[in-house]
C-alpha atoms as a PDB file:
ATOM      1  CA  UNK A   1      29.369 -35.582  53.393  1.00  0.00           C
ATOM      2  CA  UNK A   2      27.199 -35.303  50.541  1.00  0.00           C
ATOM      3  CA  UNK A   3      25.256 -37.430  48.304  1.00  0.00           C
ATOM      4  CA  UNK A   4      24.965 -37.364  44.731  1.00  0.00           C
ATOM      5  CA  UNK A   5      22.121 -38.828  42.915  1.00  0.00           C
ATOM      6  CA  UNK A   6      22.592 -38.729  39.507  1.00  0.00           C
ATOM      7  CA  UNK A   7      19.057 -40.318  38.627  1.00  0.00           C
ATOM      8  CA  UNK A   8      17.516 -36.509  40.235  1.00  0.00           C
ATOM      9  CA  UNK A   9      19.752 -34.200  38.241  1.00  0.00           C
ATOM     10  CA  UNK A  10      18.966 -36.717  34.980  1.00  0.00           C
ATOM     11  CA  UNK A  11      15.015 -36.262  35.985  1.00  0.00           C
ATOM     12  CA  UNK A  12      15.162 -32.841  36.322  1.00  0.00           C
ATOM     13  CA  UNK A  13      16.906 -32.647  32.861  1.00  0.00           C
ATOM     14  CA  UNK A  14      14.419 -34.502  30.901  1.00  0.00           C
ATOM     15  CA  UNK A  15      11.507 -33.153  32.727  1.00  0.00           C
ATOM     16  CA  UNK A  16      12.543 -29.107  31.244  1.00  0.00           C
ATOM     17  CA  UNK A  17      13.486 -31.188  28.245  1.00  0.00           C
ATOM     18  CA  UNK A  18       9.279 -32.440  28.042  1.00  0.00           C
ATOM     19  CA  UNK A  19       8.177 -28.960  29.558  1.00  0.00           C
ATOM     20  CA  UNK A  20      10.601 -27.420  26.543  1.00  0.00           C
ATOM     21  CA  UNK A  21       9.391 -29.569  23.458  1.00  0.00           C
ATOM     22  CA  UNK A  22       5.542 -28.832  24.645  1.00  0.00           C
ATOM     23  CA  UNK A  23       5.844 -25.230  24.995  1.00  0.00           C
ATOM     24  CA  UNK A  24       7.585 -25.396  21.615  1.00  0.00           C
ATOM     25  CA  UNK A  25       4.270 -27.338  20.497  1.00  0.00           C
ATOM     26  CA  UNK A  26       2.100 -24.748  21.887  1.00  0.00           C
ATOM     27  CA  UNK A  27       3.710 -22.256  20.245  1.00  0.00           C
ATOM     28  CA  UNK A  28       3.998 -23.585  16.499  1.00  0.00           C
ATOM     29  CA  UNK A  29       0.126 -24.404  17.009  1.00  0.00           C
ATOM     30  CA  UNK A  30      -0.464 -20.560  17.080  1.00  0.00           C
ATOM     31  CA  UNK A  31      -1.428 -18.778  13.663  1.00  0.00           C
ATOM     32  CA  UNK A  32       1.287 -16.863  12.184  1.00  0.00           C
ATOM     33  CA  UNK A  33       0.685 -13.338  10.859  1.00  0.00           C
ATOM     34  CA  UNK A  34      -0.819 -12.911   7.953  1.00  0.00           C
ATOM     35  CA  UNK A  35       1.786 -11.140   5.240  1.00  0.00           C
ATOM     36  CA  UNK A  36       1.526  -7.713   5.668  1.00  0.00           C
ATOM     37  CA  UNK A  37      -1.066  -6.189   2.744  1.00  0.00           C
ATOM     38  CA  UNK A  38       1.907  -3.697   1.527  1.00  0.00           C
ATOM     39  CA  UNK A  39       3.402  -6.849   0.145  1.00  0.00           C
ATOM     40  CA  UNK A  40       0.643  -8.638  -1.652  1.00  0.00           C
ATOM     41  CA  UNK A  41       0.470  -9.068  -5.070  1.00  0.00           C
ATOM     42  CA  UNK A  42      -1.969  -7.490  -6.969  1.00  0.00           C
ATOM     43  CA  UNK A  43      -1.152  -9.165 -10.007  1.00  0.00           C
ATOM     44  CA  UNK A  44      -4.509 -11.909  -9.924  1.00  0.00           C
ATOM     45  CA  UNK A  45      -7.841 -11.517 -10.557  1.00  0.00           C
ATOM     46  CA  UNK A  46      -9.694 -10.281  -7.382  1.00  0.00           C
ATOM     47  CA  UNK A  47      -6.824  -8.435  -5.607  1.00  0.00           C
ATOM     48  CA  UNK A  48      -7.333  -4.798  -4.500  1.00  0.00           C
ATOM     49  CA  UNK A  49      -4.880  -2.451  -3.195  1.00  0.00           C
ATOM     50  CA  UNK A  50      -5.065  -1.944   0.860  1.00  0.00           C
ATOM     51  CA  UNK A  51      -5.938   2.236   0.420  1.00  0.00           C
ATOM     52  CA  UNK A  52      -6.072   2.315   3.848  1.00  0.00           C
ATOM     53  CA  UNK A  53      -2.315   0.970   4.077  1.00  0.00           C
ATOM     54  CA  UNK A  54      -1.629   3.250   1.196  1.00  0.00           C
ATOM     55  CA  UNK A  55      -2.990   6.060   3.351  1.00  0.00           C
ATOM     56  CA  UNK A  56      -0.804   4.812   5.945  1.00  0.00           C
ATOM     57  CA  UNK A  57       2.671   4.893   3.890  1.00  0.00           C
ATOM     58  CA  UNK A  58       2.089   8.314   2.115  1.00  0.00           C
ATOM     59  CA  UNK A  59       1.001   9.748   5.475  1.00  0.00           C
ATOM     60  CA  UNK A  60       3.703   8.835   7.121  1.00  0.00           C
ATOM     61  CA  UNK A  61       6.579  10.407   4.202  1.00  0.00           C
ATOM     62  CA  UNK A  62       4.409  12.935   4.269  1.00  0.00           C
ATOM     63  CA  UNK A  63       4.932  14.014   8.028  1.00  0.00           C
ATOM     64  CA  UNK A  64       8.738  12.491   8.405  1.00  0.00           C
ATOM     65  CA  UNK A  65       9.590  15.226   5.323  1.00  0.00           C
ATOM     66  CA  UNK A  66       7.157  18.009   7.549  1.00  0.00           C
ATOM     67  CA  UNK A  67       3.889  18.246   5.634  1.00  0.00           C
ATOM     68  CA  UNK A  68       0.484  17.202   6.516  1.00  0.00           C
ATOM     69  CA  UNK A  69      -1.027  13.692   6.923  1.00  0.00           C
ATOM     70  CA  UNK A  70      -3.083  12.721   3.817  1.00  0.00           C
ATOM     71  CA  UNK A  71      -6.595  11.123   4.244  1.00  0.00           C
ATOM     72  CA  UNK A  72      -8.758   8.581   1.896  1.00  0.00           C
ATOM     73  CA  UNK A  73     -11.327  10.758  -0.246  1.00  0.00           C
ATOM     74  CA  UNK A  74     -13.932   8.303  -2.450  1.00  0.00           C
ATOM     75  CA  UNK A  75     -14.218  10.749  -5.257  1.00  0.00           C
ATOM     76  CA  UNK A  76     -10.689  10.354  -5.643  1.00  0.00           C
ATOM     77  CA  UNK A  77     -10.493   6.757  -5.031  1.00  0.00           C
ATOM     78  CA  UNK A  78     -13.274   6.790  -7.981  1.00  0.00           C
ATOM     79  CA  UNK A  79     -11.029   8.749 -10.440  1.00  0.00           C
ATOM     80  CA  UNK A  80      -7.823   6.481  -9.556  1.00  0.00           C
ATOM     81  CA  UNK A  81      -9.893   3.583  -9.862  1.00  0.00           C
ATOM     82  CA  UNK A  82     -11.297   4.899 -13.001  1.00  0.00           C
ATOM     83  CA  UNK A  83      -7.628   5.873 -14.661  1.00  0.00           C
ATOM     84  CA  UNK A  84      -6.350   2.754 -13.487  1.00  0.00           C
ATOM     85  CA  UNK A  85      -8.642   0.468 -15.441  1.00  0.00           C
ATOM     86  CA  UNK A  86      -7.941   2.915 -18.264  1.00  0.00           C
ATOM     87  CA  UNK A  87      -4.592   1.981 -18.558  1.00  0.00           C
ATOM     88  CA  UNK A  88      -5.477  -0.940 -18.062  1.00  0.00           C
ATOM     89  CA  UNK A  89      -7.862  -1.852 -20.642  1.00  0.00           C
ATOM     90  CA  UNK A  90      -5.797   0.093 -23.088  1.00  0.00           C
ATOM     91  CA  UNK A  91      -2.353  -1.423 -22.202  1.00  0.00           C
ATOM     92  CA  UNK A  92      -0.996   1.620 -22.015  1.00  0.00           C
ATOM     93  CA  UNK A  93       0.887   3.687 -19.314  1.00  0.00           C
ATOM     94  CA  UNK A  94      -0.434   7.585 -19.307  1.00  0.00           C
ATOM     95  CA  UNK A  95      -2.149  10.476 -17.660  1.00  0.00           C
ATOM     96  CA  UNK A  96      -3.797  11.497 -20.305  1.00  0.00           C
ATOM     97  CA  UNK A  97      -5.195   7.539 -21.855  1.00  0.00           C
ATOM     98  CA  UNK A  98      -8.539   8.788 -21.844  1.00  0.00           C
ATOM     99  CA  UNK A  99      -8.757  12.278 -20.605  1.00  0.00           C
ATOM    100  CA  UNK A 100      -5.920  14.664 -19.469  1.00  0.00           C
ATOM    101  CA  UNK A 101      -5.914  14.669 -15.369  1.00  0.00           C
ATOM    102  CA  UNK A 102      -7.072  18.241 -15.325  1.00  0.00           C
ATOM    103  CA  UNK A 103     -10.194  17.321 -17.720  1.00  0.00           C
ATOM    104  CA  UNK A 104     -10.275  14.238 -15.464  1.00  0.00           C
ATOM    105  CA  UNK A 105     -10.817  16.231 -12.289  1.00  0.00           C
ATOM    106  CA  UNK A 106     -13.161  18.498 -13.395  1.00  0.00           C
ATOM    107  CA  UNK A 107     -15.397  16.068 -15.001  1.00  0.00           C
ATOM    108  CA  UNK A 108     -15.480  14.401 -12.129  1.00  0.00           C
ATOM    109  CA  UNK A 109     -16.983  17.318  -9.907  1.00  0.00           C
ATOM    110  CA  UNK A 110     -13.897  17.247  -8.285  1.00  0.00           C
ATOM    111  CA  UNK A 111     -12.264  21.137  -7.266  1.00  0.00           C
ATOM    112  CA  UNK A 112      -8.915  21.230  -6.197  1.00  0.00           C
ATOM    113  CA  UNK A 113      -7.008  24.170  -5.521  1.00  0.00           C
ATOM    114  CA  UNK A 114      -4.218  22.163  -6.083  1.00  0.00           C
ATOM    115  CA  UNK A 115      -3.685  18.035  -6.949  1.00  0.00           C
ATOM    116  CA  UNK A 116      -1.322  16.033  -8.385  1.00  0.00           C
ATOM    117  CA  UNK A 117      -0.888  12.316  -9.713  1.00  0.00           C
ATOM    118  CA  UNK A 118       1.153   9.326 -10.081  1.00  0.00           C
ATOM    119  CA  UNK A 119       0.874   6.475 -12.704  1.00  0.00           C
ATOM    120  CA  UNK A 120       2.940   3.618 -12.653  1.00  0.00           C
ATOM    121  CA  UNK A 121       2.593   0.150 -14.094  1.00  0.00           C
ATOM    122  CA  UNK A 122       4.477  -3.474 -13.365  1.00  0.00           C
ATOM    123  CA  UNK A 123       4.349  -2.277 -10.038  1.00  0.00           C
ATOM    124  CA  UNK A 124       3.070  -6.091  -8.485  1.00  0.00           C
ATOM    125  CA  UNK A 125       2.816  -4.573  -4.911  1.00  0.00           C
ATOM    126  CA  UNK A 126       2.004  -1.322  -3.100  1.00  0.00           C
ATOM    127  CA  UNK A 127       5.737  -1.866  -1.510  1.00  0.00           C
ATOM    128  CA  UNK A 128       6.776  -1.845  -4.882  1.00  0.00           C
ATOM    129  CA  UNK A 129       4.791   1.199  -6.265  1.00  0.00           C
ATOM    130  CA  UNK A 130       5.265   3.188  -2.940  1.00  0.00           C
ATOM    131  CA  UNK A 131       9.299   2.872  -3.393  1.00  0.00           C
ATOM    132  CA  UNK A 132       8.944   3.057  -7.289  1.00  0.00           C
ATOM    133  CA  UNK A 133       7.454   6.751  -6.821  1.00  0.00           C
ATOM    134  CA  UNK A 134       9.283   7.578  -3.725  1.00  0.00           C
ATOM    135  CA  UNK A 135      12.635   6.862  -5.732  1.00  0.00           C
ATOM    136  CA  UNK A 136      11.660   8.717  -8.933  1.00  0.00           C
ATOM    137  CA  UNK A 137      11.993  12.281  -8.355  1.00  0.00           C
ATOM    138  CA  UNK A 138       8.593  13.574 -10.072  1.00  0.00           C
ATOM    139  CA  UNK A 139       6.881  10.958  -8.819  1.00  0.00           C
ATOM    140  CA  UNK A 140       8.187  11.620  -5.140  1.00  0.00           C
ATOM    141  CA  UNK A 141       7.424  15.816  -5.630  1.00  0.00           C
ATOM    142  CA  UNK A 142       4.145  14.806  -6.285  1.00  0.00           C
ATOM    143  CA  UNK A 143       3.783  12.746  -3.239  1.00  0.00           C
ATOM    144  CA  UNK A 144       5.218  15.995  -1.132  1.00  0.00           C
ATOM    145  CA  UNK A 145       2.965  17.951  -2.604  1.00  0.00           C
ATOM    146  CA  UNK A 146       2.667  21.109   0.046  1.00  0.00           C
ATOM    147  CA  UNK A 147      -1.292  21.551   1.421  1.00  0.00           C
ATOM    148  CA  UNK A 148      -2.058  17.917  -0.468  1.00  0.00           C
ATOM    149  CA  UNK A 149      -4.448  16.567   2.406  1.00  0.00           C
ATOM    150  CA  UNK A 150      -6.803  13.999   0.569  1.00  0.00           C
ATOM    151  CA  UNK A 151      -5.883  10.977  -1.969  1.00  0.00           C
ATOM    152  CA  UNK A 152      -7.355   8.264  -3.604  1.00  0.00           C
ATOM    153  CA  UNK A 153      -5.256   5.259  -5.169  1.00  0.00           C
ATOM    154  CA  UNK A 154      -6.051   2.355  -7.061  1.00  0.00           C
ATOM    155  CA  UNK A 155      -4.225  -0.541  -9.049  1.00  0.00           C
ATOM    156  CA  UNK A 156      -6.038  -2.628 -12.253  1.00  0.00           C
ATOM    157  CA  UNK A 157      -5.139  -6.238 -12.869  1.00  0.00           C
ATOM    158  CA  UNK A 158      -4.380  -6.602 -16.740  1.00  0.00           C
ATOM    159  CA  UNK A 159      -3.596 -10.193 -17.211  1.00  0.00           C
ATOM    160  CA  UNK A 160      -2.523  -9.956 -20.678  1.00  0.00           C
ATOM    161  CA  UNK A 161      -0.095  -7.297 -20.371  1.00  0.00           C
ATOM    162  CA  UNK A 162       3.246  -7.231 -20.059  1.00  0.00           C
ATOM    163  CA  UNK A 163       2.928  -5.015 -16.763  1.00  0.00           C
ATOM    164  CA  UNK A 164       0.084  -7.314 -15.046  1.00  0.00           C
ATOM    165  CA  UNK A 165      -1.183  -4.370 -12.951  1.00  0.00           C
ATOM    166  CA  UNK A 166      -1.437  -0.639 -13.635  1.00  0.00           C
ATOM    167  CA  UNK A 167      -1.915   2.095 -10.771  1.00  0.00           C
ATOM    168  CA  UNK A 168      -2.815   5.457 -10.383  1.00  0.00           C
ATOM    169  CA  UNK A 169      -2.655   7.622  -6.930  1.00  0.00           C
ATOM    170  CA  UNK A 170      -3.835  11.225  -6.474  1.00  0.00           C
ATOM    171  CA  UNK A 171      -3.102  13.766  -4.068  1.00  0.00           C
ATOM    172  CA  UNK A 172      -5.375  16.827  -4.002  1.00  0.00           C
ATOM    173  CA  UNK A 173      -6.082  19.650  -1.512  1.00  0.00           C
ATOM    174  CA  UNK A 174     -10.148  20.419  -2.177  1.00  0.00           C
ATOM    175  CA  UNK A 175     -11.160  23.964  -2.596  1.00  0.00           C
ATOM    176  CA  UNK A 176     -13.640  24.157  -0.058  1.00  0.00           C
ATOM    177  CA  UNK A 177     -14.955  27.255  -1.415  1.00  0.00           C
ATOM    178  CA  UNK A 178     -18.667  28.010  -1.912  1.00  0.00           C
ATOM    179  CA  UNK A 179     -20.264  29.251  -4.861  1.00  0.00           C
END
């Protein structure tokens, strides 16, 4: 014969009902992850563009299409930061708003033996700018460019424009050359 007790299976119930809810309580105490940088918006004051992330994305199109990783240079993070807030001040979307690139390069002490760039502007996050060039043909022949293995990128915040931020990415291959 066997016994039932009801009051021990109801016990049981409501005790991993309690251990449930406090795990629960643990668990929503915990700090969510921060929004990946890809997806903040650039379009305030102080924002800067994650290069490193940038690095990331283009590195990684880069080598799922077969070419070579791409790493962060500072002289060309100086001359995208520089066209950037070119564009920026001036409102206006070009390569050549104060200099043509090639003129740009140079000036800049910068020899390639071969480099290319990318402008875009409304772009309010790097998801957006990455998938903006990616999608536009020129824009994504440029980001394959073959032997490319340096870039610099950079986005400037133009609160009175229309576009709100303006970017500017460049891939280059240095010539290493002496002389």
């Amino acid at each position: 014969m066997t016994f039932h007790r009801p009051w021990v299976c109801l016990g049981a119930r409501l005790a991993a009902i309690a251990v449930t809810a406090l795990l629960c309580a643990c668990a929503g105490e915990r700090d969510l992850p921060a929004e990946p940088s890809f997806y903040a918006s650039l379009a305030t004051k102080d924002a800067q563009v994650d290069a490193a992330m940038a690095a990331s994305m283009i590195s990684g199109y880069r080598t799922n299409n077969g070419l070579t990783a791409v790493t962060l240079d500072p002289e060309l993070m100086k001359l995208a930061a520089a066209q950037a807030q070119a564009m920026a001040g001036r409102d206006t979307l070009s390569h050549d708003v104060a200099r043509s690139f090639h003129d740009r390069l140079r000036g800049g002490g910068y020899r390639a033996r071969t480099a290319a760039e990318n402008v875009g502007a409304g772009y309010h996050t790097l998801a957006q700018a990455f998938s903006g060039w990616r999608d536009s043909p020129p824009h994504r022949a440029n980001m394959l460019l073959k032997g490319a293995t340096r870039m610099g990128i950079a986005a400037a915040y133009a609160p009175k424009s229309k576009y709100k931020v303006f970017w500017a990415l460049i891939l280059a291959e240095p010539d290493e050359r002496r002389g």
